[in-house]
N, C-alpha and C. Protein backbone atom coordinates (compact mmCIF):
# COMPACT_ATOMS: atom_id res chain seq x y z
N UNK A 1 7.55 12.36 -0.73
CA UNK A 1 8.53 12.66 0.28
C UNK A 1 8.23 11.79 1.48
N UNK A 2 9.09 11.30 2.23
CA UNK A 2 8.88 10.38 3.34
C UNK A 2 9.85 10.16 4.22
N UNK A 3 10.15 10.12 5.11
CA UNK A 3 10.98 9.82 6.25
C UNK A 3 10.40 8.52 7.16
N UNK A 4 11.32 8.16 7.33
CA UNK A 4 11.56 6.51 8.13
C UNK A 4 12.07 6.30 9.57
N UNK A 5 11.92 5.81 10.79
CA UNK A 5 13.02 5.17 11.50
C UNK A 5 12.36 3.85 11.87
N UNK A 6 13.67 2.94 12.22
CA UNK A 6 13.93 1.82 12.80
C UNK A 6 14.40 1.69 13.83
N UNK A 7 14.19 0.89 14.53
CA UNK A 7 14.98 0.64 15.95
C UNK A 7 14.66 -0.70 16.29
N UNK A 8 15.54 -2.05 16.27
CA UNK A 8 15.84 -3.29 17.44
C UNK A 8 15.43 -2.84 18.20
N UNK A 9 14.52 -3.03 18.30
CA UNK A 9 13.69 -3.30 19.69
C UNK A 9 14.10 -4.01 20.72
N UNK A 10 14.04 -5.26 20.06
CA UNK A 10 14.31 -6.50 21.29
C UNK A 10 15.44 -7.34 20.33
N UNK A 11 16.66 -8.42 20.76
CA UNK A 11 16.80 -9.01 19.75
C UNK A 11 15.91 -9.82 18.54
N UNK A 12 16.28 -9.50 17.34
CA UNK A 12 15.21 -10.24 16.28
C UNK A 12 14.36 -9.51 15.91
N UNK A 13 13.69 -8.70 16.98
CA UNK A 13 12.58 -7.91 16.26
C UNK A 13 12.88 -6.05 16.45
N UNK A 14 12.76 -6.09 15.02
CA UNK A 14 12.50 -4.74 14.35
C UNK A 14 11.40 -3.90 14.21
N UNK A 15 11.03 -2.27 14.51
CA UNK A 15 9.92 -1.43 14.96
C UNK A 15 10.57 -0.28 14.24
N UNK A 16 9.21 0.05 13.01
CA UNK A 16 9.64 1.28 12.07
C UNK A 16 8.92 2.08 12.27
N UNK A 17 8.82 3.58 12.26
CA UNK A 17 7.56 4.50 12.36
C UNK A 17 7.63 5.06 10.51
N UNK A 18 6.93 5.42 9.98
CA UNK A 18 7.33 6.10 9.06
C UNK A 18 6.44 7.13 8.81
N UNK A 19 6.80 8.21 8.03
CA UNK A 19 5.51 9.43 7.77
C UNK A 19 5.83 10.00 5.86
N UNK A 20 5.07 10.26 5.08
CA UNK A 20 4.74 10.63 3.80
C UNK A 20 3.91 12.21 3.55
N UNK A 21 4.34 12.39 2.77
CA UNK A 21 4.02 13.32 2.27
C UNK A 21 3.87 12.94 0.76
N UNK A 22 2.37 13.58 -0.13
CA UNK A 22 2.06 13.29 -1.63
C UNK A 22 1.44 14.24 -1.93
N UNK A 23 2.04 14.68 -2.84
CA UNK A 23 1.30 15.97 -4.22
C UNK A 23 0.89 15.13 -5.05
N UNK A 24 -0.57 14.96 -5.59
CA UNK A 24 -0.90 14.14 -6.72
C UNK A 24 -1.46 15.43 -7.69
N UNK A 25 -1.61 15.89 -8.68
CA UNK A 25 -1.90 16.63 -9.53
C UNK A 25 -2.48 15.28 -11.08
N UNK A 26 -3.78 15.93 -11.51
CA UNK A 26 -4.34 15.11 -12.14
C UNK A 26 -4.71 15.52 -12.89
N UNK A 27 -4.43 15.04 -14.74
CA UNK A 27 -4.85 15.69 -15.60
C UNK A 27 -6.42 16.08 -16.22
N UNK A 28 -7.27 14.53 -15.73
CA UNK A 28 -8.52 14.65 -15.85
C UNK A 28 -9.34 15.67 -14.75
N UNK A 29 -10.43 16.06 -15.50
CA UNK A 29 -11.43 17.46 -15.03
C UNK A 29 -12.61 16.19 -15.38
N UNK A 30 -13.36 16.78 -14.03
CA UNK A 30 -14.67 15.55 -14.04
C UNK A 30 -15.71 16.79 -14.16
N UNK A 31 -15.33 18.08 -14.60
CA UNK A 31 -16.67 18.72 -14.80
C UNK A 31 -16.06 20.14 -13.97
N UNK A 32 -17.04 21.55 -13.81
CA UNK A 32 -16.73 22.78 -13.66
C UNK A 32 -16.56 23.08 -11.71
N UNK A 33 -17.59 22.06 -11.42
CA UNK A 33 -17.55 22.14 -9.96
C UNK A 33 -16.29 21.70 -9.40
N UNK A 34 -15.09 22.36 -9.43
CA UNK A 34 -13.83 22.05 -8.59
C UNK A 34 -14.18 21.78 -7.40
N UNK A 35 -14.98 22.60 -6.42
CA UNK A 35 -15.14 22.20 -4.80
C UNK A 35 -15.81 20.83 -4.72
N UNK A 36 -16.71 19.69 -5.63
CA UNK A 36 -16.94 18.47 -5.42
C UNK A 36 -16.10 17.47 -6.33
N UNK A 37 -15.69 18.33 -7.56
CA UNK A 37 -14.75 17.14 -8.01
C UNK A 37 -13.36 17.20 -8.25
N UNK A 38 -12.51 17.99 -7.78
CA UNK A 38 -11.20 18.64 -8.01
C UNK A 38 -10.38 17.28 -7.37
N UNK A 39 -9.79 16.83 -8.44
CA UNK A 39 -9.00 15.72 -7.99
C UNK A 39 -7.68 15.82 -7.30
N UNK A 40 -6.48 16.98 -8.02
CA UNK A 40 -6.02 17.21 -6.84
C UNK A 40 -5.79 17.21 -5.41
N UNK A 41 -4.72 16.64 -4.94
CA UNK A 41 -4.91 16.43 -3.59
C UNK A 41 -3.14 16.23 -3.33
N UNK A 42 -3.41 16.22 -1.92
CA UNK A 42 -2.06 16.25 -1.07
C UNK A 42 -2.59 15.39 0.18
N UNK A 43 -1.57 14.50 0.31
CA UNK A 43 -1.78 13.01 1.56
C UNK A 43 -0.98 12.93 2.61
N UNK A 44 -1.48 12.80 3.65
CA UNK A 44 -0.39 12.69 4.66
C UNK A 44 -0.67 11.22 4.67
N UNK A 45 0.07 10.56 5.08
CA UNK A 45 0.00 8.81 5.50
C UNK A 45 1.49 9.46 6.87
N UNK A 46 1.10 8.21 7.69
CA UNK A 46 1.99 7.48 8.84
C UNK A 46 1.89 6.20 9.08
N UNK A 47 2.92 5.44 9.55
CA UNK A 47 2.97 3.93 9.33
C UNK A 47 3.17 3.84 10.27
N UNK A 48 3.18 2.33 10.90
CA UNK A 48 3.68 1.55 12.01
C UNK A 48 4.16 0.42 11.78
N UNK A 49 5.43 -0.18 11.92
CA UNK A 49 5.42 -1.72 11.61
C UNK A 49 6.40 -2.51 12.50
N UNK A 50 6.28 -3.78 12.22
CA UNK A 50 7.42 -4.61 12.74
C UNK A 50 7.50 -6.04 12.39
N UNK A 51 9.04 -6.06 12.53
CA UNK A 51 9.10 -7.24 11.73
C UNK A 51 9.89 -8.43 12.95
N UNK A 52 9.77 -9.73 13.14
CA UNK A 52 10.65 -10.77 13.82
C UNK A 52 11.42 -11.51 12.91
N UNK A 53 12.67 -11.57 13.20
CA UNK A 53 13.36 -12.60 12.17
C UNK A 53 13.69 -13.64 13.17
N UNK A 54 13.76 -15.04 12.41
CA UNK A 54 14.60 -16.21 13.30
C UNK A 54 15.27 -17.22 12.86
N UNK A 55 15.63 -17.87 12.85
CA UNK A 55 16.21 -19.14 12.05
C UNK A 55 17.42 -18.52 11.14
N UNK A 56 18.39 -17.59 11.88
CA UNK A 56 19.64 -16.67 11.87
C UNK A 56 19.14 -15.90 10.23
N UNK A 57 18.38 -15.14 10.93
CA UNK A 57 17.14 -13.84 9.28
C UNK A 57 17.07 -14.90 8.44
N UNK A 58 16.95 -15.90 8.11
CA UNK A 58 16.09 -16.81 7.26
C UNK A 58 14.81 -16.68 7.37
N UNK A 59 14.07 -16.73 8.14
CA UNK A 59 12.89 -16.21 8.26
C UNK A 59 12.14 -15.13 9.12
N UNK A 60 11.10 -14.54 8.43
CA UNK A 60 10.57 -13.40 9.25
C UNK A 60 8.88 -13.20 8.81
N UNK A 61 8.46 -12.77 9.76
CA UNK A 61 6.96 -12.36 9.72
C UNK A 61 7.14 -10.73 10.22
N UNK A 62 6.45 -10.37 9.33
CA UNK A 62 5.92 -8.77 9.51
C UNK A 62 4.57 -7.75 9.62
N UNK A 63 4.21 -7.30 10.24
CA UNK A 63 2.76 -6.99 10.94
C UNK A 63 2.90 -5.51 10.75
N UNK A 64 1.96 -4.84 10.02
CA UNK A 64 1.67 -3.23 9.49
C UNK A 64 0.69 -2.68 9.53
N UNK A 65 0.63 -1.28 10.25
CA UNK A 65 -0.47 -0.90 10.45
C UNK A 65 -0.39 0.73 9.92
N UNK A 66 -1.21 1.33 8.66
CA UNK A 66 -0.87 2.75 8.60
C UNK A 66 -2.69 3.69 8.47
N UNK A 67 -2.22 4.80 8.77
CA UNK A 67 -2.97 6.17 8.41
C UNK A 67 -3.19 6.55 7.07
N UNK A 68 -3.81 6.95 6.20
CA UNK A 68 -3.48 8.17 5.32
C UNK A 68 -4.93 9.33 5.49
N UNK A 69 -4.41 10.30 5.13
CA UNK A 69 -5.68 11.66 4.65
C UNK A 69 -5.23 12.06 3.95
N UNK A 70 -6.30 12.14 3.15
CA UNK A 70 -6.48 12.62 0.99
C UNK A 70 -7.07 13.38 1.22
N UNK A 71 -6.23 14.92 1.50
CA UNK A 71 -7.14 16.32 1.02
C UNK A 71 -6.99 16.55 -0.31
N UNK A 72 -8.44 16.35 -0.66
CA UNK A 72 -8.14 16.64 -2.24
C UNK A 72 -9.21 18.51 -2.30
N UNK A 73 -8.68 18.36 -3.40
CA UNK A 73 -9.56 20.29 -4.34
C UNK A 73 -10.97 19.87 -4.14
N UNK A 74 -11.28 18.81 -4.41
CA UNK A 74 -12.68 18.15 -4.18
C UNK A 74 -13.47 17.73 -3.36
N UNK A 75 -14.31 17.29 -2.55
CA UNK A 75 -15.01 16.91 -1.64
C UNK A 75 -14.80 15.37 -2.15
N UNK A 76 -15.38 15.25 -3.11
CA UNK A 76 -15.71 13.86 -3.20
C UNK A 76 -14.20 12.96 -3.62
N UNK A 77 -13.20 13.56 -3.28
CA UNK A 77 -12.00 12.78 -3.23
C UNK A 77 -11.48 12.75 -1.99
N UNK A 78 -11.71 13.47 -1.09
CA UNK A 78 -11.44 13.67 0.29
C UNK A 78 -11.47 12.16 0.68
N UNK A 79 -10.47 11.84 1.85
CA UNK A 79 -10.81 10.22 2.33
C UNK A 79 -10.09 10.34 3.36
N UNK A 80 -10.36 9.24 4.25
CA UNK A 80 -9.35 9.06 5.25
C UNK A 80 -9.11 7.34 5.27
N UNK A 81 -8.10 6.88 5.31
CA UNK A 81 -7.83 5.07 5.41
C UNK A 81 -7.54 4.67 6.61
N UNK A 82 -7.89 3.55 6.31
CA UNK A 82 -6.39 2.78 7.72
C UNK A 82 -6.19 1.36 6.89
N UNK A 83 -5.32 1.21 6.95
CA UNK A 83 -4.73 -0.36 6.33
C UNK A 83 -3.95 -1.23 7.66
N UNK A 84 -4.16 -2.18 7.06
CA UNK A 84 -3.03 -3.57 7.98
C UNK A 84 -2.68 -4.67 7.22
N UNK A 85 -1.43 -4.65 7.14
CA UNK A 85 -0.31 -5.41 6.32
C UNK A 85 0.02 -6.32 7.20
N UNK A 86 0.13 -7.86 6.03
CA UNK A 86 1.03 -8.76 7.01
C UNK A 86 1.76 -9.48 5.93
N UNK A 87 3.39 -10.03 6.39
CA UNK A 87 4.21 -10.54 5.42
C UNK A 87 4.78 -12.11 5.81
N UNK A 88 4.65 -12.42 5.25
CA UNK A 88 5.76 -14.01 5.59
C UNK A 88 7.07 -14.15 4.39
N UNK A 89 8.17 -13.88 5.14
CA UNK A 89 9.24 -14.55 3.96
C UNK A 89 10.22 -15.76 4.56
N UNK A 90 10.82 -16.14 3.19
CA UNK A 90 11.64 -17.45 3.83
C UNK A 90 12.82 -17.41 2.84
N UNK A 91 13.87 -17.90 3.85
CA UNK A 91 15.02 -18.52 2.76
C UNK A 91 14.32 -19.98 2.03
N UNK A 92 14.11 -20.21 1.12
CA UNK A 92 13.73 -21.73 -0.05
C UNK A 92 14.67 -22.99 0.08
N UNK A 93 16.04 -22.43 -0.82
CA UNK A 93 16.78 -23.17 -1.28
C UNK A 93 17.69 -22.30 -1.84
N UNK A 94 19.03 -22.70 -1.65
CA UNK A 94 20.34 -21.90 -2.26
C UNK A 94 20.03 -20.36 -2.28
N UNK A 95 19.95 -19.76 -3.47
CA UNK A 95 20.20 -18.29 -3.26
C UNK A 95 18.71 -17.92 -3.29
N UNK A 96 17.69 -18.78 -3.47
CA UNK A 96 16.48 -18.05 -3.68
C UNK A 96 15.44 -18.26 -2.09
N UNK A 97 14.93 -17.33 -2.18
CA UNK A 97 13.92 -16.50 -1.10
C UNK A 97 12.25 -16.01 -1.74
N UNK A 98 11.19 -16.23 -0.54
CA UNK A 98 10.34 -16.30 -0.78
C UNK A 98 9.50 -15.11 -0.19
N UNK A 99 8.37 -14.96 -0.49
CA UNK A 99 7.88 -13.88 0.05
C UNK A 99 5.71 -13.64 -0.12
N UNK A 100 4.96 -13.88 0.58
CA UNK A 100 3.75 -14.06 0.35
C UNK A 100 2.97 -12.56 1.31
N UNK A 101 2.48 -11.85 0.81
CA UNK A 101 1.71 -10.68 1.27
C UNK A 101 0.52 -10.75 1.52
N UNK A 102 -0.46 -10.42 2.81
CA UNK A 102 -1.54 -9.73 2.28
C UNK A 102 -1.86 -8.18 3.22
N UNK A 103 -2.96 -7.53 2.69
CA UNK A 103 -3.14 -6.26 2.74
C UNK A 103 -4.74 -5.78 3.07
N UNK A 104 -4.96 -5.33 3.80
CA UNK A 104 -6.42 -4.56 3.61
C UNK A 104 -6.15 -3.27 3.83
N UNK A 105 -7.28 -2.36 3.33
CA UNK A 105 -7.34 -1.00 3.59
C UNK A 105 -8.77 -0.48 3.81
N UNK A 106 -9.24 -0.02 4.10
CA UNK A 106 -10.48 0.55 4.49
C UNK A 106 -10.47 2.03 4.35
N UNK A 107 -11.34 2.55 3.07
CA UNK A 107 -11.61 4.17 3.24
C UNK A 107 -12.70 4.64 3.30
N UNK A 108 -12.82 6.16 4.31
CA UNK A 108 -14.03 6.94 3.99
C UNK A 108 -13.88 7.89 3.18
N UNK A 109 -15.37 8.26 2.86
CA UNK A 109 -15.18 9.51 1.84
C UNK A 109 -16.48 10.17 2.60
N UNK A 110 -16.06 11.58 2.07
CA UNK A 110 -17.53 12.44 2.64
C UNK A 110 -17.98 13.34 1.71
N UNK A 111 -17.92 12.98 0.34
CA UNK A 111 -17.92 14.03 -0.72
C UNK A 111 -19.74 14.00 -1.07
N UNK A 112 -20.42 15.04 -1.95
CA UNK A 112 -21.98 15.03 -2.15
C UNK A 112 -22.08 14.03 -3.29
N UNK A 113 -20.96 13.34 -3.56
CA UNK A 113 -21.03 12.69 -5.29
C UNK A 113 -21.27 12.96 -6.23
N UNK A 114 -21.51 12.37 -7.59
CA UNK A 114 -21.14 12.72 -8.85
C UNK A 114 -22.97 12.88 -9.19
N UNK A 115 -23.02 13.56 -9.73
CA UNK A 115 -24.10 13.63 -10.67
C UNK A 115 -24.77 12.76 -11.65
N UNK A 116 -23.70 12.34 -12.39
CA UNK A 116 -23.57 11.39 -13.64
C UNK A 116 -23.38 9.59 -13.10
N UNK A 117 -22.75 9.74 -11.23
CA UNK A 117 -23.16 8.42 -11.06
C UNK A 117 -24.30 8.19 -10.15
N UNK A 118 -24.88 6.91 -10.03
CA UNK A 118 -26.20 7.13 -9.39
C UNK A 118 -25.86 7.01 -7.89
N UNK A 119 -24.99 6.08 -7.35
CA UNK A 119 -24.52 6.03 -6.06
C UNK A 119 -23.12 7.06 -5.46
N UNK A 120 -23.42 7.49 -4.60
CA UNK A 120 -22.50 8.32 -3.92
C UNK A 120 -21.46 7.49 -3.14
N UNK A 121 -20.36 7.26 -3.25
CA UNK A 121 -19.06 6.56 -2.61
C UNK A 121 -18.39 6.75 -1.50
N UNK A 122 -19.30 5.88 -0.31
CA UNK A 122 -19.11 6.39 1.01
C UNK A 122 -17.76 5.53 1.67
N UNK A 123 -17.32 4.00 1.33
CA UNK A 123 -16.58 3.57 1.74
C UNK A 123 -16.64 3.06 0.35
N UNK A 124 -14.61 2.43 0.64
CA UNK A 124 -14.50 1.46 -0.31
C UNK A 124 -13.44 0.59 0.43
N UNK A 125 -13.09 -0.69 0.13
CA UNK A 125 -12.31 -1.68 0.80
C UNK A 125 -11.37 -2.14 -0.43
N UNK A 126 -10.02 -2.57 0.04
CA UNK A 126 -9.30 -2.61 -1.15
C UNK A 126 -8.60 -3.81 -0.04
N UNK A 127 -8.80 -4.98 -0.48
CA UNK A 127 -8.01 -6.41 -0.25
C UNK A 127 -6.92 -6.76 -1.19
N UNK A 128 -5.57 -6.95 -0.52
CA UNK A 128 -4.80 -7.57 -1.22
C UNK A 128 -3.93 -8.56 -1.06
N UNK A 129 -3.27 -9.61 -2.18
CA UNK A 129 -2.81 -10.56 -1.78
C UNK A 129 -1.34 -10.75 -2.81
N UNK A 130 -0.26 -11.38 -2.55
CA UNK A 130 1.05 -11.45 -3.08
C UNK A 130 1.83 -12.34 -3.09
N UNK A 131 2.62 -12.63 -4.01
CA UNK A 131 3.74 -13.53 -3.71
C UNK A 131 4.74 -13.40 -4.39
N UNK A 132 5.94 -13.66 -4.00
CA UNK A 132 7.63 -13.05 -5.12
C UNK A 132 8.38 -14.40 -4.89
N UNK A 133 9.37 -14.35 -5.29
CA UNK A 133 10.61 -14.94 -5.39
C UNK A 133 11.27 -14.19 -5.50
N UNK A 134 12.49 -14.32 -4.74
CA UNK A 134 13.50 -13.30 -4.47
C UNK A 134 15.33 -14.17 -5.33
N UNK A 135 15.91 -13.80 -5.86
CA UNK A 135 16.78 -14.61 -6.22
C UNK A 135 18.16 -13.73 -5.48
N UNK A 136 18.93 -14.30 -4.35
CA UNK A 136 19.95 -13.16 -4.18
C UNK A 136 21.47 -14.10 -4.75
N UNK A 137 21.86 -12.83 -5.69
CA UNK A 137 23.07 -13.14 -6.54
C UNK A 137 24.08 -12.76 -5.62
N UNK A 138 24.37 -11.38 -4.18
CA UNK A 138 25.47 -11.16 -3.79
C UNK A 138 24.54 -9.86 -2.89
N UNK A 139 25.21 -9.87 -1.79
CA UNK A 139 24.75 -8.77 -1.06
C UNK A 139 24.46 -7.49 -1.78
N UNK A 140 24.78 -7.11 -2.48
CA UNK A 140 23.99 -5.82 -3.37
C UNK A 140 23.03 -6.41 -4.18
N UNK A 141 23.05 -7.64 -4.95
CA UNK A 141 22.53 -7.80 -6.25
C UNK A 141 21.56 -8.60 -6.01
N UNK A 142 20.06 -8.24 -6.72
CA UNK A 142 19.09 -9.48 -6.33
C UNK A 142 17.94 -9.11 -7.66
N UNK A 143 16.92 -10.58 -7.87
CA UNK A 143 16.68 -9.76 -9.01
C UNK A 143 15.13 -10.87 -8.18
N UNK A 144 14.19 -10.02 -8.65
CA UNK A 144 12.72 -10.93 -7.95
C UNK A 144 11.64 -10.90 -9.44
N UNK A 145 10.80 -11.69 -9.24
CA UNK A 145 9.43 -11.74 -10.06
C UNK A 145 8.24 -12.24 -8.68
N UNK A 146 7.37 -11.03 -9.40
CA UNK A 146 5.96 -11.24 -8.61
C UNK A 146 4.28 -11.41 -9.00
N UNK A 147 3.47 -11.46 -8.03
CA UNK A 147 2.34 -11.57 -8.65
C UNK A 147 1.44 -11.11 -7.48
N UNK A 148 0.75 -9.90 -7.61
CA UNK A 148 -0.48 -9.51 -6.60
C UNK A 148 -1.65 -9.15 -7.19
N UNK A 149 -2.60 -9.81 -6.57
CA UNK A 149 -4.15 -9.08 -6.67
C UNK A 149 -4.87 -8.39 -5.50
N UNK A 150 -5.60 -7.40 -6.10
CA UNK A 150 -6.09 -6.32 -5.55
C UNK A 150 -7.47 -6.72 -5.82
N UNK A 151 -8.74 -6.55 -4.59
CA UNK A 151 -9.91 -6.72 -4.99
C UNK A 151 -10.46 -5.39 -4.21
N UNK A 152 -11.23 -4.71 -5.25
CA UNK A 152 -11.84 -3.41 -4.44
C UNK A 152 -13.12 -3.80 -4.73
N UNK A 153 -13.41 -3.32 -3.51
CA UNK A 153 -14.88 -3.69 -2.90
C UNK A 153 -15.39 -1.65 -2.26
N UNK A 154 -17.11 -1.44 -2.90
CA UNK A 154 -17.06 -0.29 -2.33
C UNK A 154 -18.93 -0.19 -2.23
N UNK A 155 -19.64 0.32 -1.48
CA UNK A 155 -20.78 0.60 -1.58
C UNK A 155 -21.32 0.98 -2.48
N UNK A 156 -20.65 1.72 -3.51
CA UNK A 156 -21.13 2.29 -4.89
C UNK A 156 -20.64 1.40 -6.12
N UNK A 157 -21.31 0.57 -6.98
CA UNK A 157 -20.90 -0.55 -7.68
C UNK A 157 -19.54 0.07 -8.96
N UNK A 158 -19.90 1.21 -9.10
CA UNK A 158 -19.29 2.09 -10.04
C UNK A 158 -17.35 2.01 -9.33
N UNK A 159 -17.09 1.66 -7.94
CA UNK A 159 -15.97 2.13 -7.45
C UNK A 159 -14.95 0.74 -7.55
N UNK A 160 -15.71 -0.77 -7.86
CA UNK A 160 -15.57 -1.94 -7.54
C UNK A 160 -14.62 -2.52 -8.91
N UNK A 161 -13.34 -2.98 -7.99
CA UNK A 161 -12.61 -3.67 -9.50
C UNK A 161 -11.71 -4.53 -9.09
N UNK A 162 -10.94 -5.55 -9.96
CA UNK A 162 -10.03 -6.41 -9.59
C UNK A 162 -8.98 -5.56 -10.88
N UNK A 163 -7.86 -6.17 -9.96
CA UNK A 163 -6.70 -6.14 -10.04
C UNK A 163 -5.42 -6.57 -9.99
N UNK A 164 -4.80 -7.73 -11.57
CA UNK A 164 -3.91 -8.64 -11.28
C UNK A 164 -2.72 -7.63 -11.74
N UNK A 165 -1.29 -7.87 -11.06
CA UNK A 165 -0.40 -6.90 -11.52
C UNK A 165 1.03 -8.40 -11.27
N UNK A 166 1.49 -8.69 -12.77
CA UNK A 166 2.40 -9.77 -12.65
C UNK A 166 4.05 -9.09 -13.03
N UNK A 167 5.29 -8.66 -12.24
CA UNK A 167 6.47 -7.97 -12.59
C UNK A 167 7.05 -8.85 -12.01
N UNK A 168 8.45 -7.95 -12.26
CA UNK A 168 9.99 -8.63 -11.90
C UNK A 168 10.70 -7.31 -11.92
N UNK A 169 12.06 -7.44 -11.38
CA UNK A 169 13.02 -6.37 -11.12
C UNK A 169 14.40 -6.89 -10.78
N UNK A 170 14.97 -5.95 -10.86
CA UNK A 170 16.77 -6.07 -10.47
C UNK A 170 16.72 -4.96 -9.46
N UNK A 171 17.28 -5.28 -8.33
CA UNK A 171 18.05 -4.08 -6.97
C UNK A 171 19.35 -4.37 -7.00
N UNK A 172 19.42 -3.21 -7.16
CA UNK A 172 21.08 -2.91 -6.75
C UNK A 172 21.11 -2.22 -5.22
N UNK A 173 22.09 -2.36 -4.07
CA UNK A 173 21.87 -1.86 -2.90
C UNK A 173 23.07 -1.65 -2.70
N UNK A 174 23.24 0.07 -1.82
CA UNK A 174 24.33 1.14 -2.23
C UNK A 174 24.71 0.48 -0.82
């Protein structure tokens, strides 16, 4: 669940607040102790962002900054983040548009940890990086392919992974 606003700020540049709400329910059980490992959880996140367009919205840079808290059933899922997003897109050539991301996030945790792992998971860092092509067929219709990696980085070697994720899509816009 999530709610949004926007507001022109100034000409060109755009200022969003946004706020979330998440029920995650999880089928895996890491063992009998629900109060340290109950994965379950419910998230608040809040955002901040803004974007400048120029070169008549051909181009824009975008700058993001959000919250989240992961109350989970568990201790050791409990977290709190903060991330900061930044975007560059461009008109290319003819109908196609460009788009390059990156991302950090930073979390704590305050849980007693796992038993079965040897390090307890006090922070973890999650870097990310992106790029799309945007193809626009007609003001509703656009169809993109992308490619981002995710590098998690965490004090406990057990929490640490990469992450390539390569898609595409069609939007339709009402």
């Amino acid at each position: 669940l999530g709610l949004s606003a926007s507001v022109e700020a100034i000409p060109n540049l755009s200022v969003s607040l946004g706020y979330s709400h998440a029920w995650t329910d999880h089928d895996v059980d890491f063992g009998a102790d629900e109060d340290a490992n109950g994965r379950d959880s419910k998230r608040h996140s809040v955002s901040l962002s803004a974007r400048y367009r120029w070169d008549g919205n051909r181009r824009s840079v975008g700058l993001g900054y959000g919250f989240s808290h992961n109350d989970a059933d568990g201790d050791n899922f409990d977290s709190d983040s903060h991330s900061l997003s930044a975007e560059i897109s461009s008109h290319l050539i003819a109908a196609l548009w460009g788009r390059v991301q990156f991302s950090v996030q930073f979390a704590d945790y305050d849980g007693p940890g796992f038993g079965f792992i040897d390090e307890n998971r006090k922070n973890q860092q999650v870097f990310g990086t992106g790029v799309a092509l945007i193809w626009v067929f007609t003001q509703r219709i656009s169809a993109d392919v992308f490619f981002q990696r995710q590098d998690t980085d965490s004090n406990a070697a057990n929490y640490r992974s990469d992450r390539n994720h390569v898609g595409g899509g069609v939007t339709y816009r009402f």
